[in-house]
PDB file of N, CA and C in Angstrom:
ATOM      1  N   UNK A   1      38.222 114.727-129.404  1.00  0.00           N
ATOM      2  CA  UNK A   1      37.828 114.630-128.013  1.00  0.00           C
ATOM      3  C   UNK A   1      36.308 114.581-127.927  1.00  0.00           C
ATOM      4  N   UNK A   2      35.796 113.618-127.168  1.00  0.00           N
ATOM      5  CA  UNK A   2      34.543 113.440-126.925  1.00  0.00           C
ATOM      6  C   UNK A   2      33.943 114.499-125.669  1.00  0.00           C
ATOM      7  N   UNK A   3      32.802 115.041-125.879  1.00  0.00           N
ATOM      8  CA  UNK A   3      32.397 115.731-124.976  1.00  0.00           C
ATOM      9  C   UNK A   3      32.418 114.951-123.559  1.00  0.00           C
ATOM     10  N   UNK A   4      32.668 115.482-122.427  1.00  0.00           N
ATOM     11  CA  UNK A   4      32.217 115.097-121.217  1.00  0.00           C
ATOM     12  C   UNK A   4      31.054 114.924-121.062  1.00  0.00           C
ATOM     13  N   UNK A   5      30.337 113.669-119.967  1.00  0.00           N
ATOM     14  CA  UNK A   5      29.082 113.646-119.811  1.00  0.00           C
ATOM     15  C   UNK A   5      28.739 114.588-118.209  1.00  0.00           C
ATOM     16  N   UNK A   6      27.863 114.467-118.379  1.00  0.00           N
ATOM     17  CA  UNK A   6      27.211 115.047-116.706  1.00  0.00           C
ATOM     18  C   UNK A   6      28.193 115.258-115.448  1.00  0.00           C
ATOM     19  N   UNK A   7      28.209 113.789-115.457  1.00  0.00           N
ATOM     20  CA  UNK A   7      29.131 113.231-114.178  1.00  0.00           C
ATOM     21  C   UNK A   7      30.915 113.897-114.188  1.00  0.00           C
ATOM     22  N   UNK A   8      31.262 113.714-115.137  1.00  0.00           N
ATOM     23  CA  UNK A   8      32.565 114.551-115.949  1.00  0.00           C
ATOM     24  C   UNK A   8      32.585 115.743-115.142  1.00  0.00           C
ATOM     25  N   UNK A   9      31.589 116.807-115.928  1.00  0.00           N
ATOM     26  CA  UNK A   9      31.717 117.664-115.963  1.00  0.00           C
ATOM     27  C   UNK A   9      31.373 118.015-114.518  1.00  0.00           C
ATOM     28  N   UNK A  10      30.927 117.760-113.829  1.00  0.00           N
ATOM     29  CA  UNK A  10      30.646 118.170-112.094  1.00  0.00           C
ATOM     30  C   UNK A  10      32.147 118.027-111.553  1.00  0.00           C
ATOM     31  N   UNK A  11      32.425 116.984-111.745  1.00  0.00           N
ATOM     32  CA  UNK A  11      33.846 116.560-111.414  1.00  0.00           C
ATOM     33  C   UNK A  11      34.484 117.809-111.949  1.00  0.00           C
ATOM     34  N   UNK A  12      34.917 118.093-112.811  1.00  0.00           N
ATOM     35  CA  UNK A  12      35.782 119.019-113.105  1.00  0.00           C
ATOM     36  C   UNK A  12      35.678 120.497-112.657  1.00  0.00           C
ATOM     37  N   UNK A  13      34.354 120.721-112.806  1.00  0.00           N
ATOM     38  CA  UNK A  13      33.621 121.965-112.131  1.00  0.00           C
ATOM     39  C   UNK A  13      33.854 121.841-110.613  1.00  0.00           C
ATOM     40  N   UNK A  14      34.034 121.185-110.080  1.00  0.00           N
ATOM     41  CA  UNK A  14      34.007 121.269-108.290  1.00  0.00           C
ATOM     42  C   UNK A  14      35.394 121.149-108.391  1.00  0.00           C
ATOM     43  N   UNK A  15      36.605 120.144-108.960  1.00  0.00           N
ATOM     44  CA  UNK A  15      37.675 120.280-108.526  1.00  0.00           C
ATOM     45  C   UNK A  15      38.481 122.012-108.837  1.00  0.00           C
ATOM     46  N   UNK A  16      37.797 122.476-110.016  1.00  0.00           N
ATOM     47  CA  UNK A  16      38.409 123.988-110.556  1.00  0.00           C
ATOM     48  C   UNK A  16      38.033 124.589-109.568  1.00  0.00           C
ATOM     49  N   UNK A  17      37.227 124.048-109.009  1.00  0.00           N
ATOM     50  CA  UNK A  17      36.005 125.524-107.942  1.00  0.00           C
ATOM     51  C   UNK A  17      37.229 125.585-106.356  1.00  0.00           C
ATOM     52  N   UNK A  18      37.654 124.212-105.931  1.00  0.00           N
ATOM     53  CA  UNK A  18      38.190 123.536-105.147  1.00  0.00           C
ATOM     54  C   UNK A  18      40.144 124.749-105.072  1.00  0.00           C
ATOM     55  N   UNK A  19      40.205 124.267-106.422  1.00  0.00           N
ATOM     56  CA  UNK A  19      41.171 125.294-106.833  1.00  0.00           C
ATOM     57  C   UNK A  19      41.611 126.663-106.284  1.00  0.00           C
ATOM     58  N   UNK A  20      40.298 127.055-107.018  1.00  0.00           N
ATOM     59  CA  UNK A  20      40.021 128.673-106.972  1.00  0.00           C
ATOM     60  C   UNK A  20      39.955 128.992-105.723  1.00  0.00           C
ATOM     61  N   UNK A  21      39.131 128.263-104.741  1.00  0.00           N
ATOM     62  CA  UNK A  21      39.140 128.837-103.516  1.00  0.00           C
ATOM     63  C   UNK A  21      40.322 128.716-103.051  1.00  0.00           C
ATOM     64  N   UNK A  22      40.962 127.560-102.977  1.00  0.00           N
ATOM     65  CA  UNK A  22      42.228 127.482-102.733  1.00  0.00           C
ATOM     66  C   UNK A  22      43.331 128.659-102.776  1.00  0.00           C
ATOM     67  N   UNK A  23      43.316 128.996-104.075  1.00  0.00           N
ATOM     68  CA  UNK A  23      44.309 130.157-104.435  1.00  0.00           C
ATOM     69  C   UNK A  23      44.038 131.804-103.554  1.00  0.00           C
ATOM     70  N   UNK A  24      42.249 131.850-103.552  1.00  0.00           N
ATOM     71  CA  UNK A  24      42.108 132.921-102.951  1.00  0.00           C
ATOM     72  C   UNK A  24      42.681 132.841-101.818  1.00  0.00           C
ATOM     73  N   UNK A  25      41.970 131.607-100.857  1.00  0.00           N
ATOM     74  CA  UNK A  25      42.798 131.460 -99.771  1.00  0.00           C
ATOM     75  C   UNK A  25      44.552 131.733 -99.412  1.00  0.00           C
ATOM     76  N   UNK A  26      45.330 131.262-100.060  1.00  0.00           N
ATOM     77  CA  UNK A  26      46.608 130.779-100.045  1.00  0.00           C
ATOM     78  C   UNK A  26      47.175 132.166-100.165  1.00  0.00           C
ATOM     79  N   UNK A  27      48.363 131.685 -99.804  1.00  0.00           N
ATOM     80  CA  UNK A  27      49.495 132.907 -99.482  1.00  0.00           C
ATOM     81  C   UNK A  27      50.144 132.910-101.068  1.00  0.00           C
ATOM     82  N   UNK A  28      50.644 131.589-101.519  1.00  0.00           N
ATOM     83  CA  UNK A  28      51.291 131.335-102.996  1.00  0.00           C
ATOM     84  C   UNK A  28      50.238 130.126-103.913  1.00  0.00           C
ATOM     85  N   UNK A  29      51.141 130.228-105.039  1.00  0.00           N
ATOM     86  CA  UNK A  29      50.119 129.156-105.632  1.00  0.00           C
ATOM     87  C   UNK A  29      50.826 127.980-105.236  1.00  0.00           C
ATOM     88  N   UNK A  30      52.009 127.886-104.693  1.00  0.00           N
ATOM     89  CA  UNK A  30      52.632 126.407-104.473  1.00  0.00           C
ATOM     90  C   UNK A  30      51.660 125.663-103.505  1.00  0.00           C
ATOM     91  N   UNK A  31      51.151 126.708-102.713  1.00  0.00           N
ATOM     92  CA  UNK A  31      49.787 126.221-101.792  1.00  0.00           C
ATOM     93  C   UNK A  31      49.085 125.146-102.306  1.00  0.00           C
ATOM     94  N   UNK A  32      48.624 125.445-103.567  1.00  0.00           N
ATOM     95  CA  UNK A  32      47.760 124.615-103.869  1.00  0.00           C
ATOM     96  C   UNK A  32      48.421 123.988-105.094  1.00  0.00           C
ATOM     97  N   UNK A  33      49.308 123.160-105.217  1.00  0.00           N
ATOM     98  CA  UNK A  33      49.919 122.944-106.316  1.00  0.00           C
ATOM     99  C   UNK A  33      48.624 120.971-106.351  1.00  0.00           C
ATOM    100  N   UNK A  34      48.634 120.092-105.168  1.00  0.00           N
ATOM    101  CA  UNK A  34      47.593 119.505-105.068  1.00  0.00           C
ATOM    102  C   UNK A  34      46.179 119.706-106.005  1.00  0.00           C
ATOM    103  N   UNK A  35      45.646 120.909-105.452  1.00  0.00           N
ATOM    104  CA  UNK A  35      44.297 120.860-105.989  1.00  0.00           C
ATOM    105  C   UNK A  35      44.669 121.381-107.437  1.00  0.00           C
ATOM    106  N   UNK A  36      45.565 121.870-108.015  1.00  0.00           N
ATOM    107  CA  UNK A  36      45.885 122.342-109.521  1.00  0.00           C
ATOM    108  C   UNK A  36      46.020 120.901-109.948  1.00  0.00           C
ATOM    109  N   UNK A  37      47.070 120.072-109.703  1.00  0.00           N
ATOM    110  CA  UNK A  37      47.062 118.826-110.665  1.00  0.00           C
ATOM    111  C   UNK A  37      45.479 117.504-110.472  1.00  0.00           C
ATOM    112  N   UNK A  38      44.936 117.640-109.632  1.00  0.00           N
ATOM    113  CA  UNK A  38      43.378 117.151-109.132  1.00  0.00           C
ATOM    114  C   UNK A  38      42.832 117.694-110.315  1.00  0.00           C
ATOM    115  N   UNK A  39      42.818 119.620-110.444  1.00  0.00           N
ATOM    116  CA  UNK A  39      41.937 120.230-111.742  1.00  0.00           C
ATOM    117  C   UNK A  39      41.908 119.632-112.902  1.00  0.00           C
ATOM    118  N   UNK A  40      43.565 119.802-113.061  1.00  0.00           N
ATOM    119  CA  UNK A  40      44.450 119.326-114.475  1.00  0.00           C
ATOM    120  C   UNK A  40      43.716 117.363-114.603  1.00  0.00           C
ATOM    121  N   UNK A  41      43.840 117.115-114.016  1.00  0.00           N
ATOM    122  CA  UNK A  41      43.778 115.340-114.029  1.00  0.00           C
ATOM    123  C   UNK A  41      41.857 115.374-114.477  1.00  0.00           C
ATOM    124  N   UNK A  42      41.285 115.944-113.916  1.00  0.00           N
ATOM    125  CA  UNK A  42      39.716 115.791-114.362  1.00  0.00           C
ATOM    126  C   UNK A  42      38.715 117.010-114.952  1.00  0.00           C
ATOM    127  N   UNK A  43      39.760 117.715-115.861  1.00  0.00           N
ATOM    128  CA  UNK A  43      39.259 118.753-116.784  1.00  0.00           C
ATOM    129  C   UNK A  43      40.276 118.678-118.079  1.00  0.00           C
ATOM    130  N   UNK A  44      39.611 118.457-119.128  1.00  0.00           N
ATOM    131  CA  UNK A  44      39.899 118.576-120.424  1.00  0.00           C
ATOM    132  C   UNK A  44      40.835 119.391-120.345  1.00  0.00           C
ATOM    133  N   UNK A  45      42.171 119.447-120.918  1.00  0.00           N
ATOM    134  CA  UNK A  45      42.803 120.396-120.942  1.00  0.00           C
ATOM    135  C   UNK A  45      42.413 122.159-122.031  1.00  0.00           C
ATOM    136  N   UNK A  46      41.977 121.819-122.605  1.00  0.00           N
ATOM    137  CA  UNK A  46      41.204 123.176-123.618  1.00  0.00           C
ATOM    138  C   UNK A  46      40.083 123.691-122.354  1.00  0.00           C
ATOM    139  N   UNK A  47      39.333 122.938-121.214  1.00  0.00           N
ATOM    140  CA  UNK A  47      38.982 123.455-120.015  1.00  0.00           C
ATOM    141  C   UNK A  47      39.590 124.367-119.508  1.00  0.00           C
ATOM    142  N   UNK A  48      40.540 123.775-118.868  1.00  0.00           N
ATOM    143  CA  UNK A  48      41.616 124.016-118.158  1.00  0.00           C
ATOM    144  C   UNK A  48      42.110 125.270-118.206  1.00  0.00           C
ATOM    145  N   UNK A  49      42.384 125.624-120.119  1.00  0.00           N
ATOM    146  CA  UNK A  49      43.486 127.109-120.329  1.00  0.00           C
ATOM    147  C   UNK A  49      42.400 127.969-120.590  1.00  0.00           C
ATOM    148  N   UNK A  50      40.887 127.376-120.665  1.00  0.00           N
ATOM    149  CA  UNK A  50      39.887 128.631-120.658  1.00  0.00           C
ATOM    150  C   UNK A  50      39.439 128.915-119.238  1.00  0.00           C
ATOM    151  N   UNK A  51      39.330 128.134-118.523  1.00  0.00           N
ATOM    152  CA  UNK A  51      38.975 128.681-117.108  1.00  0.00           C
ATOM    153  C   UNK A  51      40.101 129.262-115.937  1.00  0.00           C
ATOM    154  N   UNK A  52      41.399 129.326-116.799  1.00  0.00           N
ATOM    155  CA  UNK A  52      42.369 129.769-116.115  1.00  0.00           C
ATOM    156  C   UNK A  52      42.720 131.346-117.018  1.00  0.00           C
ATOM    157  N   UNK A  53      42.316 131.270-117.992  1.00  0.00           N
ATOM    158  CA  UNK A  53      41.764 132.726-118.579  1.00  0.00           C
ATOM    159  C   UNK A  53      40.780 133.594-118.331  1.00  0.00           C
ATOM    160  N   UNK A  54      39.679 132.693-117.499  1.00  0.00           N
ATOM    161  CA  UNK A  54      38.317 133.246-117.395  1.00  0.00           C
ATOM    162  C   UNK A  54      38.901 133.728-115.675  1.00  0.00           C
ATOM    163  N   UNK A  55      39.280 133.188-114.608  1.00  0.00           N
ATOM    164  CA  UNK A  55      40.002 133.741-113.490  1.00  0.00           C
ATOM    165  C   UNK A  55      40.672 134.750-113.684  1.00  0.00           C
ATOM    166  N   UNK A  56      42.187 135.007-114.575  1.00  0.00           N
ATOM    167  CA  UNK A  56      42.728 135.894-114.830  1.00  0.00           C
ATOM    168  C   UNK A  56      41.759 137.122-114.999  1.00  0.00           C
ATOM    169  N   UNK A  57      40.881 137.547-116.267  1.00  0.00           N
ATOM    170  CA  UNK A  57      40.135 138.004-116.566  1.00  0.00           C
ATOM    171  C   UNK A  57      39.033 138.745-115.252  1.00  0.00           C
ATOM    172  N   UNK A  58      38.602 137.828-114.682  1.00  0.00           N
ATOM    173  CA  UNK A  58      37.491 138.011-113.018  1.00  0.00           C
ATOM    174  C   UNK A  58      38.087 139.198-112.475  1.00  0.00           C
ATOM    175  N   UNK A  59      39.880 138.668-112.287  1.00  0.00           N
ATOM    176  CA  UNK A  59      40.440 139.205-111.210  1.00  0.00           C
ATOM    177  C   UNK A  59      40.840 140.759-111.886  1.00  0.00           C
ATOM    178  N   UNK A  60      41.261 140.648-113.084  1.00  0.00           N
ATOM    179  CA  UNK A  60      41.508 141.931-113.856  1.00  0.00           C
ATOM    180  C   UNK A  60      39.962 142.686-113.543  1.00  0.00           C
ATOM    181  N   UNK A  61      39.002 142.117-113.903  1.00  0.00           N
ATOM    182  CA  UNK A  61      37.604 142.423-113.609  1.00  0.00           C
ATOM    183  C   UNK A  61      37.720 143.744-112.171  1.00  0.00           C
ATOM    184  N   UNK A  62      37.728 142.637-111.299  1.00  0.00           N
ATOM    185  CA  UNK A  62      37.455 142.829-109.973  1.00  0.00           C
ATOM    186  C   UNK A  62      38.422 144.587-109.143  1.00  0.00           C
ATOM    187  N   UNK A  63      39.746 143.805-110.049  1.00  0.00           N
ATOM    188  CA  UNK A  63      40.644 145.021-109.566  1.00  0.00           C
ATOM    189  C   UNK A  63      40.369 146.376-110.172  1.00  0.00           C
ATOM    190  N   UNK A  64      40.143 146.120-111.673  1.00  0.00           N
ATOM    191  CA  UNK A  64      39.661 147.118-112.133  1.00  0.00           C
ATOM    192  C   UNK A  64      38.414 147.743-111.493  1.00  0.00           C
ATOM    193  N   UNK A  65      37.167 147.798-110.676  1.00  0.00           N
ATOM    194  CA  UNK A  65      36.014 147.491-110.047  1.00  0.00           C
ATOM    195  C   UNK A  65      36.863 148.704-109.091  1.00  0.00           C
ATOM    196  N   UNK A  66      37.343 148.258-108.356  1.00  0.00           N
ATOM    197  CA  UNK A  66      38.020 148.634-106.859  1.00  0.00           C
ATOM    198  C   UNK A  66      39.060 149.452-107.268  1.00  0.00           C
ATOM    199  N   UNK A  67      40.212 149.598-107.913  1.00  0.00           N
ATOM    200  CA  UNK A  67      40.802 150.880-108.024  1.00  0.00           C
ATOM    201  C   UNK A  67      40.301 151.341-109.414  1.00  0.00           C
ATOM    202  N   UNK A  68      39.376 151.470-110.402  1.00  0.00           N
ATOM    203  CA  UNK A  68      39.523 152.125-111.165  1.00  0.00           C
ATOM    204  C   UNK A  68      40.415 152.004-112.499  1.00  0.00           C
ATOM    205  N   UNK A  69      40.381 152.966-113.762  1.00  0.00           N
ATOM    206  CA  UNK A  69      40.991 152.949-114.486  1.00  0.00           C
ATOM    207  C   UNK A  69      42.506 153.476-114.645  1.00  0.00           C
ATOM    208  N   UNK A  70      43.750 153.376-114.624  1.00  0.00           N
ATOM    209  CA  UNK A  70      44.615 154.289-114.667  1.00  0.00           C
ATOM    210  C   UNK A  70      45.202 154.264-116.224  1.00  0.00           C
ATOM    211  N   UNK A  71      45.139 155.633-116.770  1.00  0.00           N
ATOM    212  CA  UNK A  71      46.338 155.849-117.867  1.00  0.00           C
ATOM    213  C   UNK A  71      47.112 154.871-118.187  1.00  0.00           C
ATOM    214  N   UNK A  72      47.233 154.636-119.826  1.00  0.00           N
ATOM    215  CA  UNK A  72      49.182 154.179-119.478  1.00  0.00           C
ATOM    216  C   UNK A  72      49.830 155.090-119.400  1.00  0.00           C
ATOM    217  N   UNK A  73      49.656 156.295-119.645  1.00  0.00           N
ATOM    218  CA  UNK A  73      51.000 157.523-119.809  1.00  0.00           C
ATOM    219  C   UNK A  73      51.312 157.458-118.022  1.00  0.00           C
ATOM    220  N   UNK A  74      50.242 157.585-117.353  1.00  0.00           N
ATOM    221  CA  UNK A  74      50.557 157.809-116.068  1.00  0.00           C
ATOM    222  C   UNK A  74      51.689 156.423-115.054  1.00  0.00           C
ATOM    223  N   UNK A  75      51.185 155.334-116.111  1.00  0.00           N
ATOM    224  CA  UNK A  75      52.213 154.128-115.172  1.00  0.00           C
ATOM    225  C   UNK A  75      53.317 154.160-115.631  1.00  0.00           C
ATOM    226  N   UNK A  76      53.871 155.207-116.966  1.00  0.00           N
ATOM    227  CA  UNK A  76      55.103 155.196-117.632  1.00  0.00           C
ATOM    228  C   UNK A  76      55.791 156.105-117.033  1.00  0.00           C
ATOM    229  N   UNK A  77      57.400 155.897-116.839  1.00  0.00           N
ATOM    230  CA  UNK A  77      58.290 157.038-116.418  1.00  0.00           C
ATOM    231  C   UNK A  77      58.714 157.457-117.636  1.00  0.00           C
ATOM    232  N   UNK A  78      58.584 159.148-117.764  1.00  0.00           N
ATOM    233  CA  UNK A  78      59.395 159.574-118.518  1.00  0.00           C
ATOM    234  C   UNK A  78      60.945 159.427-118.903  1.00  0.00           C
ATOM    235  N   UNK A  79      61.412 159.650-120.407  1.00  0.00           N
ATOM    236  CA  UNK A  79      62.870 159.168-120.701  1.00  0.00           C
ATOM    237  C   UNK A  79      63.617 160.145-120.774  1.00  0.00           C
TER     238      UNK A  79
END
């Protein structure tokens, strides 16, 4: 795979961005099932499964941020 040039890569960067807001917005992801295949169609796919790791990650980020750390013993029911 050849690197993307400039122009590429804006493209792909605004449609992921396009995405993302999307999802925050949206009630489901079927919401935006549109702007996901737009992403998919003008981002490299090796893009694609890293910036959909790098979201996951944000949001783990973020939540963690706002409630804190919890135990695992504490999310486990005893047997």
């Amino acid at each position: 795979m050849s690197f993307p040039n400039k122009e590429d890569r804006l493209n792909c960067w605004s449609h992921r961005d396009e995405y993302w807001k999307c999802l925050d917005e949206a009630k489901s992801e079927t919401d935006c099932n549109e702007f996901r295949k737009k992403y998919e169609q003008f981002c490299p796919s090796q893009w694609v499964k890293h910036f959909d790791r790098k979201r996951e990650y944000l949001k783990f980020k973020e939540r963690l941020e706002l409630e804190g750390y919890v135990p695992e013993e504490k999310n486990q029911t005893s047997l």
